[in-house]
PDB file of N, CA and C in Angstrom:
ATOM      1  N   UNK A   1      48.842  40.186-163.963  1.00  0.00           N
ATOM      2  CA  UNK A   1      49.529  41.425-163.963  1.00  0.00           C
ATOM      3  C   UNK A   1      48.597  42.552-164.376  1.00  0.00           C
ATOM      4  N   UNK A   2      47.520  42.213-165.129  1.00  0.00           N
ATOM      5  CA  UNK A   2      46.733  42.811-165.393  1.00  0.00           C
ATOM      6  C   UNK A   2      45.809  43.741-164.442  1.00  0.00           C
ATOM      7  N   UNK A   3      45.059  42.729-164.081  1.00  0.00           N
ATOM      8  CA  UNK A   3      44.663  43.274-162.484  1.00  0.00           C
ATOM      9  C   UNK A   3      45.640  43.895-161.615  1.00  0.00           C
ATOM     10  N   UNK A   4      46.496  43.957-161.576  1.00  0.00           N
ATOM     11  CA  UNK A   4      47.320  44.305-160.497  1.00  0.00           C
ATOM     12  C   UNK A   4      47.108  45.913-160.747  1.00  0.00           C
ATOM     13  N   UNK A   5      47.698  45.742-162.649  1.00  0.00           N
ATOM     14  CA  UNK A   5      47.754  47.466-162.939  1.00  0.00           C
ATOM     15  C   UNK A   5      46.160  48.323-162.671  1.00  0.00           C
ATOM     16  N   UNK A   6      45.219  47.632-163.059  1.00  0.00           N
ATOM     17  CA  UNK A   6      44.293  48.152-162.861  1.00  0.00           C
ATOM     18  C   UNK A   6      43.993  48.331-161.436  1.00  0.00           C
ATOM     19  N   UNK A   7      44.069  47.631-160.470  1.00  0.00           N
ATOM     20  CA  UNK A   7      43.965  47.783-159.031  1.00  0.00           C
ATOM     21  C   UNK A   7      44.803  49.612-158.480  1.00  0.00           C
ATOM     22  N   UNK A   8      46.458  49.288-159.342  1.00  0.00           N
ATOM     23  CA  UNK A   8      47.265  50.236-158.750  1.00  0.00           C
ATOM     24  C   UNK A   8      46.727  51.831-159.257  1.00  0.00           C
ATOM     25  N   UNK A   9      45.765  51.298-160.693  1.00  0.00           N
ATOM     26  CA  UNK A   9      45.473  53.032-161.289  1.00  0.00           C
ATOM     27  C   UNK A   9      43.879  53.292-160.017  1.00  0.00           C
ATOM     28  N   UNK A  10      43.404  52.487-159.393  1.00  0.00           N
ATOM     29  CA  UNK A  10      41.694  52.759-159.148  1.00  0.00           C
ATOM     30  C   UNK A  10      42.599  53.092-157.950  1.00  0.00           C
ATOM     31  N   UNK A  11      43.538  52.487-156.570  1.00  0.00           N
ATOM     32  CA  UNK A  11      43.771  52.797-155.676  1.00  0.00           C
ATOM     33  C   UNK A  11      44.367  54.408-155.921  1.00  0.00           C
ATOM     34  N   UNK A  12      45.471  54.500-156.746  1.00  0.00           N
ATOM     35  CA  UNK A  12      46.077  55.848-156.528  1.00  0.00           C
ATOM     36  C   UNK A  12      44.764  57.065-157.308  1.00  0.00           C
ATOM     37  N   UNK A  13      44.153  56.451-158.487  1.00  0.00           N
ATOM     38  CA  UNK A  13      42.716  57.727-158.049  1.00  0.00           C
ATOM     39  C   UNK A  13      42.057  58.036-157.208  1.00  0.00           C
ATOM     40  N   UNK A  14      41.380  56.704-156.330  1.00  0.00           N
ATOM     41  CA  UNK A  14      41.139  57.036-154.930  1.00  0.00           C
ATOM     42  C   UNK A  14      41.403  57.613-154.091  1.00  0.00           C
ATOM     43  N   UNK A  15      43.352  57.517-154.220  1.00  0.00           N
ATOM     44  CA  UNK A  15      43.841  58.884-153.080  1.00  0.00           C
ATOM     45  C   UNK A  15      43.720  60.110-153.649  1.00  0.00           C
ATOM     46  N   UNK A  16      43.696  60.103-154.821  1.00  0.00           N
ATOM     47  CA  UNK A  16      43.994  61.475-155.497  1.00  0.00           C
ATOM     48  C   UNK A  16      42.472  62.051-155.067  1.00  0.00           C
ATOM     49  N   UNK A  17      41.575  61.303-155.731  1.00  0.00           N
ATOM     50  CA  UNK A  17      40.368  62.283-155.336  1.00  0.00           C
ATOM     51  C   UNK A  17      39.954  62.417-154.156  1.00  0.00           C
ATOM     52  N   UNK A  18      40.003  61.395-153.006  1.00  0.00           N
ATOM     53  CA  UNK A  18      40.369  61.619-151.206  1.00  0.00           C
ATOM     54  C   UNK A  18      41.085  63.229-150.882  1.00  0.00           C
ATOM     55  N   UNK A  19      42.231  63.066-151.786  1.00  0.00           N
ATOM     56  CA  UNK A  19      43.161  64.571-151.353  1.00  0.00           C
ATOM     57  C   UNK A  19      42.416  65.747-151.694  1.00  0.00           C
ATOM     58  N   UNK A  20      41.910  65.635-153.001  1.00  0.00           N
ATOM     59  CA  UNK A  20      41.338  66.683-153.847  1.00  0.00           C
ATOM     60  C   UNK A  20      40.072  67.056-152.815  1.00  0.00           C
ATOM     61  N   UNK A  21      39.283  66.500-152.681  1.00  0.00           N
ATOM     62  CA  UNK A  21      38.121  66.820-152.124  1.00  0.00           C
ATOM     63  C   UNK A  21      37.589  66.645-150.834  1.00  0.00           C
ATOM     64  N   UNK A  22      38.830  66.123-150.071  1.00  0.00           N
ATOM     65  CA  UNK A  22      38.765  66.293-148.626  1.00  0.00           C
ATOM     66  C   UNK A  22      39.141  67.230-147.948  1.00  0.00           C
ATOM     67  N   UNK A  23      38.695  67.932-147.114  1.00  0.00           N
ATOM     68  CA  UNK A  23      39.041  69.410-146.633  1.00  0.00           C
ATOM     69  C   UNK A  23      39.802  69.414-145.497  1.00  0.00           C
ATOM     70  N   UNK A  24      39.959  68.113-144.811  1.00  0.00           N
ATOM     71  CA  UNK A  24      41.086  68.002-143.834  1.00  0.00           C
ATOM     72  C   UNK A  24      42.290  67.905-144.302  1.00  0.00           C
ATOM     73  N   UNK A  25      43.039  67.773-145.251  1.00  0.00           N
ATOM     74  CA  UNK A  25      43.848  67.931-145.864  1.00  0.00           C
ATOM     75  C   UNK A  25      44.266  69.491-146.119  1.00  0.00           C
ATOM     76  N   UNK A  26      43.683  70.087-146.358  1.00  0.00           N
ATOM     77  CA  UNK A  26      43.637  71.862-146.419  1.00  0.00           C
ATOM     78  C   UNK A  26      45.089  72.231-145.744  1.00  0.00           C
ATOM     79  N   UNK A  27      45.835  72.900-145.778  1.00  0.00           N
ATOM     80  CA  UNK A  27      46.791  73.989-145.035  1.00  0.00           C
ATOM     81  C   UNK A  27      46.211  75.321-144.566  1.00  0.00           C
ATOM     82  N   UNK A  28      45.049  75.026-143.777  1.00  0.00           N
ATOM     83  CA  UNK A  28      44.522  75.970-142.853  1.00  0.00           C
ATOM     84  C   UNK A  28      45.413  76.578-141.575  1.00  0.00           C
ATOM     85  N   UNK A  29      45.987  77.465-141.859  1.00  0.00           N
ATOM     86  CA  UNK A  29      46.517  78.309-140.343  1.00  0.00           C
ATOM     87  C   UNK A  29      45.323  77.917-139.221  1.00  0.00           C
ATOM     88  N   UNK A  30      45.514  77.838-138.117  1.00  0.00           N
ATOM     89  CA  UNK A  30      44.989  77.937-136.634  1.00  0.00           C
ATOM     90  C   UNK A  30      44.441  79.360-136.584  1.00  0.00           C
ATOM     91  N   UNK A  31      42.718  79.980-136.252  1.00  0.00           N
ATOM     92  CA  UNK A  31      42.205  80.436-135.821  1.00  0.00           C
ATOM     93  C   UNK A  31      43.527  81.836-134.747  1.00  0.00           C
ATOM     94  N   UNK A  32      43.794  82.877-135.395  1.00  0.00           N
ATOM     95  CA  UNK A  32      44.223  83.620-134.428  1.00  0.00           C
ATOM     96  C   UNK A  32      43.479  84.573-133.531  1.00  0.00           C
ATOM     97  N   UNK A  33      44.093  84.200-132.423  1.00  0.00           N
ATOM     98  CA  UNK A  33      42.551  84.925-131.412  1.00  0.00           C
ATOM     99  C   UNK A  33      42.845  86.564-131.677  1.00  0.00           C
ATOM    100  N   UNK A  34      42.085  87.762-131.693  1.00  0.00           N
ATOM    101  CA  UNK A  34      42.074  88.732-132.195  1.00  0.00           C
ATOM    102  C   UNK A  34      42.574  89.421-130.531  1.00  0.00           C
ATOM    103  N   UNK A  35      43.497  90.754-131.276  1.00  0.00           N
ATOM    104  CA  UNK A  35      44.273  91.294-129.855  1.00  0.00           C
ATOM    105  C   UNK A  35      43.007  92.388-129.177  1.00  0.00           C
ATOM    106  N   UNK A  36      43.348  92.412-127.646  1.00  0.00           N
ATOM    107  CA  UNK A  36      41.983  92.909-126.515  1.00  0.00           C
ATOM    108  C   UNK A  36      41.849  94.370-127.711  1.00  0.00           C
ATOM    109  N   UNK A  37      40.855  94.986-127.167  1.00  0.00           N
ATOM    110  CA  UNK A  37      40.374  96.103-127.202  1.00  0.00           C
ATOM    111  C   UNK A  37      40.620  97.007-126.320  1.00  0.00           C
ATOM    112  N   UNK A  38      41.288  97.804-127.135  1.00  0.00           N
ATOM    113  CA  UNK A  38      41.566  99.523-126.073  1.00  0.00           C
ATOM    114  C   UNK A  38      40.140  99.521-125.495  1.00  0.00           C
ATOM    115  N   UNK A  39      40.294 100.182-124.014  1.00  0.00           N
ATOM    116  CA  UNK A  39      39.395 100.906-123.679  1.00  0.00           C
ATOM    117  C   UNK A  39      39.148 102.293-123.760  1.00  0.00           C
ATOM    118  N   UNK A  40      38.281 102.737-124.385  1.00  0.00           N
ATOM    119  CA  UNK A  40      37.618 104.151-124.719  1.00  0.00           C
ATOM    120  C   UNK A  40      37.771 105.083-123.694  1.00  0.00           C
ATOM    121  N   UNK A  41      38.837 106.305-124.021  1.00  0.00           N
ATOM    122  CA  UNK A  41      38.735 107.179-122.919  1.00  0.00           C
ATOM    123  C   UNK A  41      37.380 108.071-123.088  1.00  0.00           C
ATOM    124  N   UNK A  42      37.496 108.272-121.982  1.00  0.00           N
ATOM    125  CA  UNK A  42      36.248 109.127-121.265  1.00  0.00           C
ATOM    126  C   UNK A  42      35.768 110.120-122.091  1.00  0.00           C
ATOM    127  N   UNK A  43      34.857 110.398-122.571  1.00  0.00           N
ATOM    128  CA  UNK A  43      34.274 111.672-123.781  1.00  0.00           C
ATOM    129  C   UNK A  43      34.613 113.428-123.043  1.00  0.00           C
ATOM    130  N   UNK A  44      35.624 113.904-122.930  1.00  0.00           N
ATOM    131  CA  UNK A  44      35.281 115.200-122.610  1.00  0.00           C
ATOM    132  C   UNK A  44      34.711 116.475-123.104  1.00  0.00           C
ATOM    133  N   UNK A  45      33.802 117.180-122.353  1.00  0.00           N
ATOM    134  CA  UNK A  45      33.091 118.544-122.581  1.00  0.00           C
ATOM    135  C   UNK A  45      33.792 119.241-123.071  1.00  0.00           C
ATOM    136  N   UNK A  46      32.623 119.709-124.037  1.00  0.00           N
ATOM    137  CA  UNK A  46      33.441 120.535-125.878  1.00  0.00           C
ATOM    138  C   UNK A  46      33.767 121.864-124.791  1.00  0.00           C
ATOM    139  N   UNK A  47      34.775 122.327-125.418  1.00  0.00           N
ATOM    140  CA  UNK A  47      35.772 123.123-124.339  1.00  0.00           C
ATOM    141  C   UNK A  47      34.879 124.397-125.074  1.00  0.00           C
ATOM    142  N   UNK A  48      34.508 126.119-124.290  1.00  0.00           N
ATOM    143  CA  UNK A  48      34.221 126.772-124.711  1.00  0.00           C
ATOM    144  C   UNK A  48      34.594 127.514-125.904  1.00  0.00           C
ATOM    145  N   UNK A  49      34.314 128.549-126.366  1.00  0.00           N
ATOM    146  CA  UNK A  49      34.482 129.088-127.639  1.00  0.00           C
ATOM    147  C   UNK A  49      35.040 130.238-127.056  1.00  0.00           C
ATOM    148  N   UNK A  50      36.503 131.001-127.422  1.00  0.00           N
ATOM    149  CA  UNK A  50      37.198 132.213-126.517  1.00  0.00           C
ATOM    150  C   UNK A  50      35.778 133.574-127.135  1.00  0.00           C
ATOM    151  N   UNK A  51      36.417 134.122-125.916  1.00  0.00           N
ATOM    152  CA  UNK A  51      35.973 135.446-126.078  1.00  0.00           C
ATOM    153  C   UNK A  51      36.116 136.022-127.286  1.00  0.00           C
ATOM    154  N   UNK A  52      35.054 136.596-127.990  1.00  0.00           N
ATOM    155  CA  UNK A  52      35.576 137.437-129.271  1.00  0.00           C
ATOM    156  C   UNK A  52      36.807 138.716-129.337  1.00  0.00           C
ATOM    157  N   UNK A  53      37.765 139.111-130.219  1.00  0.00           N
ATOM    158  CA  UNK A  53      38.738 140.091-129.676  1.00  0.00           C
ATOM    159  C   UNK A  53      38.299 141.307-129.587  1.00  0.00           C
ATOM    160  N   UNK A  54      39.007 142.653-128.926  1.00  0.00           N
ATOM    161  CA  UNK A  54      38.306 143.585-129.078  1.00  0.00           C
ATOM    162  C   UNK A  54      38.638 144.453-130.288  1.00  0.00           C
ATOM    163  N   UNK A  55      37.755 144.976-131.157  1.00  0.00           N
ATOM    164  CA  UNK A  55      38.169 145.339-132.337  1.00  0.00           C
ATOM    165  C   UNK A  55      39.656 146.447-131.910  1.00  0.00           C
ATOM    166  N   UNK A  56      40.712 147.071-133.054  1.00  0.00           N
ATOM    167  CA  UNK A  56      41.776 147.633-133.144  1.00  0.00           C
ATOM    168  C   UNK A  56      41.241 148.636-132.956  1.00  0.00           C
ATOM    169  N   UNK A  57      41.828 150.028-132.221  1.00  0.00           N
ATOM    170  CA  UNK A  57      41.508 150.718-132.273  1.00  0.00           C
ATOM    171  C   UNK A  57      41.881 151.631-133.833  1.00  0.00           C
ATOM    172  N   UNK A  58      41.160 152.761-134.140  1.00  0.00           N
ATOM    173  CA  UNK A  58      41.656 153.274-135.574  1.00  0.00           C
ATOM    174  C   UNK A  58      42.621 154.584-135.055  1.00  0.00           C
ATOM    175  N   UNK A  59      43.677 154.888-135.830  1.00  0.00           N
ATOM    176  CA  UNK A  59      44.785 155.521-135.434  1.00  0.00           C
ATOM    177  C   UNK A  59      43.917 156.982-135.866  1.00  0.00           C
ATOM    178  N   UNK A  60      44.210 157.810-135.069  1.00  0.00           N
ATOM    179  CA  UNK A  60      43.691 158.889-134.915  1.00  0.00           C
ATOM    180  C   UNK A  60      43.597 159.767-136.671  1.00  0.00           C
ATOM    181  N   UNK A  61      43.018 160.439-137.006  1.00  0.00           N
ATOM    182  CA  UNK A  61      42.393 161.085-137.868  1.00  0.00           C
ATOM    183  C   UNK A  61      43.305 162.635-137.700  1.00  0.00           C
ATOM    184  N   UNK A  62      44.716 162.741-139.080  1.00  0.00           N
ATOM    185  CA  UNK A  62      44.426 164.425-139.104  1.00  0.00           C
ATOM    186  C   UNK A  62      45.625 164.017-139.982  1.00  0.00           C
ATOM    187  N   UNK A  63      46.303 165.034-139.857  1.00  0.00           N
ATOM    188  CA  UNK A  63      47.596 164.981-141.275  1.00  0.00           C
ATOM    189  C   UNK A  63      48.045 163.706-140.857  1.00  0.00           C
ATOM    190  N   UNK A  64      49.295 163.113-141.807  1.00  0.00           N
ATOM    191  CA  UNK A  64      50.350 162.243-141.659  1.00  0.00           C
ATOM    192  C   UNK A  64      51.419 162.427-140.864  1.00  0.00           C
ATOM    193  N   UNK A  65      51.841 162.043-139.813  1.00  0.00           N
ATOM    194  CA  UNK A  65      52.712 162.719-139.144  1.00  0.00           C
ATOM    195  C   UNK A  65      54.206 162.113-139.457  1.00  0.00           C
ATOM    196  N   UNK A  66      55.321 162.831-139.811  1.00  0.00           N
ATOM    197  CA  UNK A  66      56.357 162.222-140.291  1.00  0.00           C
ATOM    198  C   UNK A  66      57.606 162.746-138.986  1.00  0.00           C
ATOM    199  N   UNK A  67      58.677 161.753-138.732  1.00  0.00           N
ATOM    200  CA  UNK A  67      59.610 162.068-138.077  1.00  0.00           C
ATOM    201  C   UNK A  67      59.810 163.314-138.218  1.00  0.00           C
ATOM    202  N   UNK A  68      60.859 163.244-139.777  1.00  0.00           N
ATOM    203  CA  UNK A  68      61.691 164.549-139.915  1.00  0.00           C
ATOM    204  C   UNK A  68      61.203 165.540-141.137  1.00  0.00           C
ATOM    205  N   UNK A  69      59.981 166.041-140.740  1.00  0.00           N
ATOM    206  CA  UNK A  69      59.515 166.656-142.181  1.00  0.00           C
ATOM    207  C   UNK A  69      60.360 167.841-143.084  1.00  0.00           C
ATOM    208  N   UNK A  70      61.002 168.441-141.740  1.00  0.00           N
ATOM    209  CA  UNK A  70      61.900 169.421-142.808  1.00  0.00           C
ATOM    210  C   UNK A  70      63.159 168.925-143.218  1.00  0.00           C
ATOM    211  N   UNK A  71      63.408 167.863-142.923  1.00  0.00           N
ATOM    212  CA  UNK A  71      64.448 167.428-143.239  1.00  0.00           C
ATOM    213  C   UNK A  71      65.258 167.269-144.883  1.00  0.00           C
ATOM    214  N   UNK A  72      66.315 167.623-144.991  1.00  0.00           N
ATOM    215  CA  UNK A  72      66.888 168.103-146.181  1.00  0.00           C
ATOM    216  C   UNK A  72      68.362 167.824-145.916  1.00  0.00           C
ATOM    217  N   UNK A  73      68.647 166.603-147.630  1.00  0.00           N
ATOM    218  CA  UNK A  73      70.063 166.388-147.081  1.00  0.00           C
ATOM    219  C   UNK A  73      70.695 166.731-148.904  1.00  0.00           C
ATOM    220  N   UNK A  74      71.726 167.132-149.270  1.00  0.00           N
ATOM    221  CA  UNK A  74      72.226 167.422-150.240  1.00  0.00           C
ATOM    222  C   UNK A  74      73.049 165.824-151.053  1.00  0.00           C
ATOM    223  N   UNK A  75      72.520 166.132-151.982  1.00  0.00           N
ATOM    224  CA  UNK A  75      72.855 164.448-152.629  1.00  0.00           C
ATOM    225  C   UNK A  75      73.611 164.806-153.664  1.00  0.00           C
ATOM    226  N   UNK A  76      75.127 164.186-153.595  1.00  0.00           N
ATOM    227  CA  UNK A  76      76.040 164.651-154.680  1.00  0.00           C
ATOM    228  C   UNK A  76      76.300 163.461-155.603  1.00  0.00           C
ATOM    229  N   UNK A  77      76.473 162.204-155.245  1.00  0.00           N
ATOM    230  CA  UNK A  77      76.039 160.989-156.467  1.00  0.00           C
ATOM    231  C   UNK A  77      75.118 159.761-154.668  1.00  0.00           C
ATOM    232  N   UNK A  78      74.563 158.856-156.033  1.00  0.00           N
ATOM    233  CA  UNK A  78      73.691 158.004-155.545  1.00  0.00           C
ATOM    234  C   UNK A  78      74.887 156.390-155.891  1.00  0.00           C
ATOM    235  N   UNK A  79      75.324 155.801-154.476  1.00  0.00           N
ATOM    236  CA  UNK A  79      75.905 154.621-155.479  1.00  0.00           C
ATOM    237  C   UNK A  79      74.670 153.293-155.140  1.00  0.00           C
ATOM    238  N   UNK A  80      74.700 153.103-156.293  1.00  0.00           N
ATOM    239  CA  UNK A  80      73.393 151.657-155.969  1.00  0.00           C
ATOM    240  C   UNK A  80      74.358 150.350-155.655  1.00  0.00           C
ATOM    241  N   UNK A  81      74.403 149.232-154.866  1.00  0.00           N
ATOM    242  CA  UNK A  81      75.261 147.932-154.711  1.00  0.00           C
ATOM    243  C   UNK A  81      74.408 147.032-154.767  1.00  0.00           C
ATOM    244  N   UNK A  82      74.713 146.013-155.454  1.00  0.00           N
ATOM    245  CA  UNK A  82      73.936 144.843-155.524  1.00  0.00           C
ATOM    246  C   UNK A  82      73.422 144.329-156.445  1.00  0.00           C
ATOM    247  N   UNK A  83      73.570 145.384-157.399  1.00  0.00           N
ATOM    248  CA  UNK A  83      72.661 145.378-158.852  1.00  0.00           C
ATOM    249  C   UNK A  83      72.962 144.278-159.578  1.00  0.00           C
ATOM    250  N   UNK A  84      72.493 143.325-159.946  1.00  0.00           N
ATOM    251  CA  UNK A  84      72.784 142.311-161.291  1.00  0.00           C
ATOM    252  C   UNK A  84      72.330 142.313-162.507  1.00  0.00           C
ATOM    253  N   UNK A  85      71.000 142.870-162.219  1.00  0.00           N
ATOM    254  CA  UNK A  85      69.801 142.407-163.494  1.00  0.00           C
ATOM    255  C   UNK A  85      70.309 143.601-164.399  1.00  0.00           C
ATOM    256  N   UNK A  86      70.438 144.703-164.052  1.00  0.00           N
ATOM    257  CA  UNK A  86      70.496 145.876-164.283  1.00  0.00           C
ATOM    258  C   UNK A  86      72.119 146.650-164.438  1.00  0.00           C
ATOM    259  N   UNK A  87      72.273 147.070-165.154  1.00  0.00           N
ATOM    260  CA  UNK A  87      73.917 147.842-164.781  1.00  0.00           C
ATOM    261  C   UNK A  87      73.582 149.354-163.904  1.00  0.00           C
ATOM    262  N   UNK A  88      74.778 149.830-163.676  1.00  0.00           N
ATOM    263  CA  UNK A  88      75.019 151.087-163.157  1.00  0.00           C
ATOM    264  C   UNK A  88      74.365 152.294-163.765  1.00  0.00           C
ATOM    265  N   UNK A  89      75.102 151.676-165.436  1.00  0.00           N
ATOM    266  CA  UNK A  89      74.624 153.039-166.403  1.00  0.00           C
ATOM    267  C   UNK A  89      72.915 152.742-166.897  1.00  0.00           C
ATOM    268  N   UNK A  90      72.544 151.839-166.802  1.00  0.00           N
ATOM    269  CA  UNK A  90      71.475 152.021-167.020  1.00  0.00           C
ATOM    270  C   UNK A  90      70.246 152.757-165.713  1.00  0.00           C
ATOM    271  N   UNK A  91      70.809 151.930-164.884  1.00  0.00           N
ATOM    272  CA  UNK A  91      70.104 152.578-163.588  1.00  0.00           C
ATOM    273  C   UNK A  91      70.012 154.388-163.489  1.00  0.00           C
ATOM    274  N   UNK A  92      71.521 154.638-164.174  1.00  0.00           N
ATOM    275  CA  UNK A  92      71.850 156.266-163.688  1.00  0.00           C
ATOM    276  C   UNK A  92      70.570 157.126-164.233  1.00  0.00           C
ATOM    277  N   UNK A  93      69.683 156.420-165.498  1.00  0.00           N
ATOM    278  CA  UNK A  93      68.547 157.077-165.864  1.00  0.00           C
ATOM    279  C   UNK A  93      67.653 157.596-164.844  1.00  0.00           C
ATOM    280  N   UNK A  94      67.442 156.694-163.796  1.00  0.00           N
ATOM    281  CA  UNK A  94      66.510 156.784-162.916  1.00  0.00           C
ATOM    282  C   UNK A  94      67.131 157.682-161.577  1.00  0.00           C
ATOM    283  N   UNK A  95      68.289 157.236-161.297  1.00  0.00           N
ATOM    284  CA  UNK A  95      69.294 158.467-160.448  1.00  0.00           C
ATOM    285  C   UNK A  95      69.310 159.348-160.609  1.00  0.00           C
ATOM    286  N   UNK A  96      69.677 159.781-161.710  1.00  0.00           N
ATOM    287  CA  UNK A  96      70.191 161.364-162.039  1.00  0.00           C
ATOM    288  C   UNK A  96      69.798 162.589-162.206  1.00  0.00           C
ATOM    289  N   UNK A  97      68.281 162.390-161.983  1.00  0.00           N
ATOM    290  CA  UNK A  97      67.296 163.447-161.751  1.00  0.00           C
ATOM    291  C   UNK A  97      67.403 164.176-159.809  1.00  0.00           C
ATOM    292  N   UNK A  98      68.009 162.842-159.185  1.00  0.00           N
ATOM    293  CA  UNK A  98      68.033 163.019-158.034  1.00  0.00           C
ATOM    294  C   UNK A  98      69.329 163.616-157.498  1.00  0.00           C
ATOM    295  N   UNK A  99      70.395 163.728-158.237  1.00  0.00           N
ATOM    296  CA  UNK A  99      71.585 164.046-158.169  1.00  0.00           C
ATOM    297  C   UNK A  99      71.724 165.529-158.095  1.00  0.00           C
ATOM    298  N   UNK A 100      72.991 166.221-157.083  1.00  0.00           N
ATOM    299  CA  UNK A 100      73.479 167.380-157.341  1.00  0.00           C
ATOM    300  C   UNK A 100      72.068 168.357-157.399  1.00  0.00           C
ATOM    301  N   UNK A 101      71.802 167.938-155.818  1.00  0.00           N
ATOM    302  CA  UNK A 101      70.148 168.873-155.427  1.00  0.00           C
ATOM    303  C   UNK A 101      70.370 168.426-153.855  1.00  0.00           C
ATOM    304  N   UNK A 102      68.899 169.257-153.226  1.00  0.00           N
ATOM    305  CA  UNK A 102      68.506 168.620-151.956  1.00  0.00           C
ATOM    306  C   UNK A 102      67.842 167.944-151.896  1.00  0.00           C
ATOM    307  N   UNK A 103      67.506 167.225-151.434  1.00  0.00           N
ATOM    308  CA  UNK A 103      66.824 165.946-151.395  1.00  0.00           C
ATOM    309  C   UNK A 103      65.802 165.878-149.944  1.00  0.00           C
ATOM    310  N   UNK A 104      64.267 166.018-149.898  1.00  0.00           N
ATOM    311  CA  UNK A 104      63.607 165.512-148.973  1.00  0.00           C
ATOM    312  C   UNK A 104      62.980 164.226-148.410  1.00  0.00           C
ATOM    313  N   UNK A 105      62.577 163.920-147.653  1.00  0.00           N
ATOM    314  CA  UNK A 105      62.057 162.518-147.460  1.00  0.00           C
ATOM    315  C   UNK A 105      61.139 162.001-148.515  1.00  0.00           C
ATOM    316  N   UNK A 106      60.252 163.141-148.878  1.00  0.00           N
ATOM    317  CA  UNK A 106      59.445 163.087-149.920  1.00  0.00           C
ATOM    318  C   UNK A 106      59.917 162.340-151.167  1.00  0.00           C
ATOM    319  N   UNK A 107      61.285 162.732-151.322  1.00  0.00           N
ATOM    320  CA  UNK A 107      62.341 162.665-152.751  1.00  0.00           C
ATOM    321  C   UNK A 107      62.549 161.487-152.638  1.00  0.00           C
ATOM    322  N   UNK A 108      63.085 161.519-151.561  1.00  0.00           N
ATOM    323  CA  UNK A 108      63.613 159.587-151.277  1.00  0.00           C
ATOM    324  C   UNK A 108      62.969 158.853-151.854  1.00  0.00           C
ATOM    325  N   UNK A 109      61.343 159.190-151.068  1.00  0.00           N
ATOM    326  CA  UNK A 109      60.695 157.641-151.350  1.00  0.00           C
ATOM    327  C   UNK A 109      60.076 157.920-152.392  1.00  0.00           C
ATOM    328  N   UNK A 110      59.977 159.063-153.095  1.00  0.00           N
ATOM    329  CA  UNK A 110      59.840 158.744-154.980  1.00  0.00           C
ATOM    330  C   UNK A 110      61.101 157.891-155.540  1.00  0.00           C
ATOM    331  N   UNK A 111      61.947 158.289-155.588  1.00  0.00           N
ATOM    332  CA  UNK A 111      63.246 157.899-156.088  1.00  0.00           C
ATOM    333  C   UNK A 111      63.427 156.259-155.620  1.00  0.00           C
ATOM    334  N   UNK A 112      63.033 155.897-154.908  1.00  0.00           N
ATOM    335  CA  UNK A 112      62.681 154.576-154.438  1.00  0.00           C
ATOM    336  C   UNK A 112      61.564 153.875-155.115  1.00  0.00           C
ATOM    337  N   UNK A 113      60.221 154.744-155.559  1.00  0.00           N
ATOM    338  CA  UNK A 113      59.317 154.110-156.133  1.00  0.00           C
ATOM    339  C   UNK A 113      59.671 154.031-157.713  1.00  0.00           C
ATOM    340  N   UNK A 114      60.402 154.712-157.784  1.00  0.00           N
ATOM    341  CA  UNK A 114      60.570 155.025-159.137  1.00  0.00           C
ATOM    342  C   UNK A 114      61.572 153.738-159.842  1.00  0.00           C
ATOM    343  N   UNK A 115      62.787 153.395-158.487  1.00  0.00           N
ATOM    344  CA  UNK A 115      63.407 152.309-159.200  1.00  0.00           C
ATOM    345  C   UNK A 115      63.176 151.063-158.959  1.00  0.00           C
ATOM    346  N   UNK A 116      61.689 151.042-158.022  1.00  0.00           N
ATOM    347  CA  UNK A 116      60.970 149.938-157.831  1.00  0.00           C
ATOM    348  C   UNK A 116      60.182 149.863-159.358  1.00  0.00           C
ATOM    349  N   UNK A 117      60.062 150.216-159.866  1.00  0.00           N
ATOM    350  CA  UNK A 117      58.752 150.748-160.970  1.00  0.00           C
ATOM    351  C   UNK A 117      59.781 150.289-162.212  1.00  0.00           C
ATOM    352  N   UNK A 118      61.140 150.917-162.268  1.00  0.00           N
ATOM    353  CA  UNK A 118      62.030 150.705-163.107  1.00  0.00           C
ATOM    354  C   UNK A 118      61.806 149.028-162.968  1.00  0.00           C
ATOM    355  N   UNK A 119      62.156 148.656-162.026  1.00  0.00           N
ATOM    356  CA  UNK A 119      62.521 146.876-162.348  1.00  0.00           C
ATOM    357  C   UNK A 119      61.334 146.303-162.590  1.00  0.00           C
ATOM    358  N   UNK A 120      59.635 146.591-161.924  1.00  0.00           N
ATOM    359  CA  UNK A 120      58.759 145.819-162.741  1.00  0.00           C
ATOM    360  C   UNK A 120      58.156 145.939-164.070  1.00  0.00           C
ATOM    361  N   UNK A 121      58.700 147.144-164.610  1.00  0.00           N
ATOM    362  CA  UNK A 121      57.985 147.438-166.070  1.00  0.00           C
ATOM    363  C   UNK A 121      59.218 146.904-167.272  1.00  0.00           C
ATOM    364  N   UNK A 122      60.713 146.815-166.418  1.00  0.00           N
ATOM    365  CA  UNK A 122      61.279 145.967-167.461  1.00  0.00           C
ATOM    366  C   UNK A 122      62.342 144.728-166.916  1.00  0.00           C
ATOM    367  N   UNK A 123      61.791 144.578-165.702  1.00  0.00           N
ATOM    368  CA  UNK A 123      62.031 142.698-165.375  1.00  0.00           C
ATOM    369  C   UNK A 123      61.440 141.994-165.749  1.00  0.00           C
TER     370      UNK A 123
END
């Protein structure tokens, strides 16, 4: 019985180290053949470079010319809509110089810069 056991430990090391160190045994995937190759389209000629533009012309040289220069409209209140940041009465600071007068284009677009000016010096 003796021998027997010793026979059964030398045979099953034998397989063991057969498995271990035989490489046919491996779980090697099959060689996949690699997919064709596009064929290379044709190289085409570097396309030209456009014409340079022709510079702008510069707007003619002399006063400013305005639509309606004499224009004059009488301003009896200013209502502002939309306001959030700001109230009414606070705004009226910046209005009320413009109020209960005539008013030129000139006026406008101060009175415009002015409450542009109002919101970035205290937004």
């Amino acid at each position: 019985m003796h021998k027997r056991n010793i026979a059964l430990v030398v045979g099953s090391s034998l397989i063991v180290i057969t498995l271990i160190f035989n490489p046919a045994f491996a779980q090697v995937p099959p060689a996949l053949p690699l997919p064709p190759q596009r064929p290379q389209p044709p190289s085409l000629p570097p396309t030209p470079a456009p014409p340079p533009l022709a510079p702008m012309p510069l707007p003619p040289a002399g006063p400013e010319s305005r639509e309606f220069p004499a224009l004059k409209v009488l301003v009896k209140y200013i209502a502002l809509r939309g306001n959030t940041i700001f109230t009414s009465e606070q705004l009226r600071e910046v209005t009320d110089p413009y109020v209960h007068r005539e008013l030129r284009t000139e006026d406008i677009e101060a009175l415009r810069q002015t409450l542009t000016l109002y919101y970035i010096n205290r937004g």
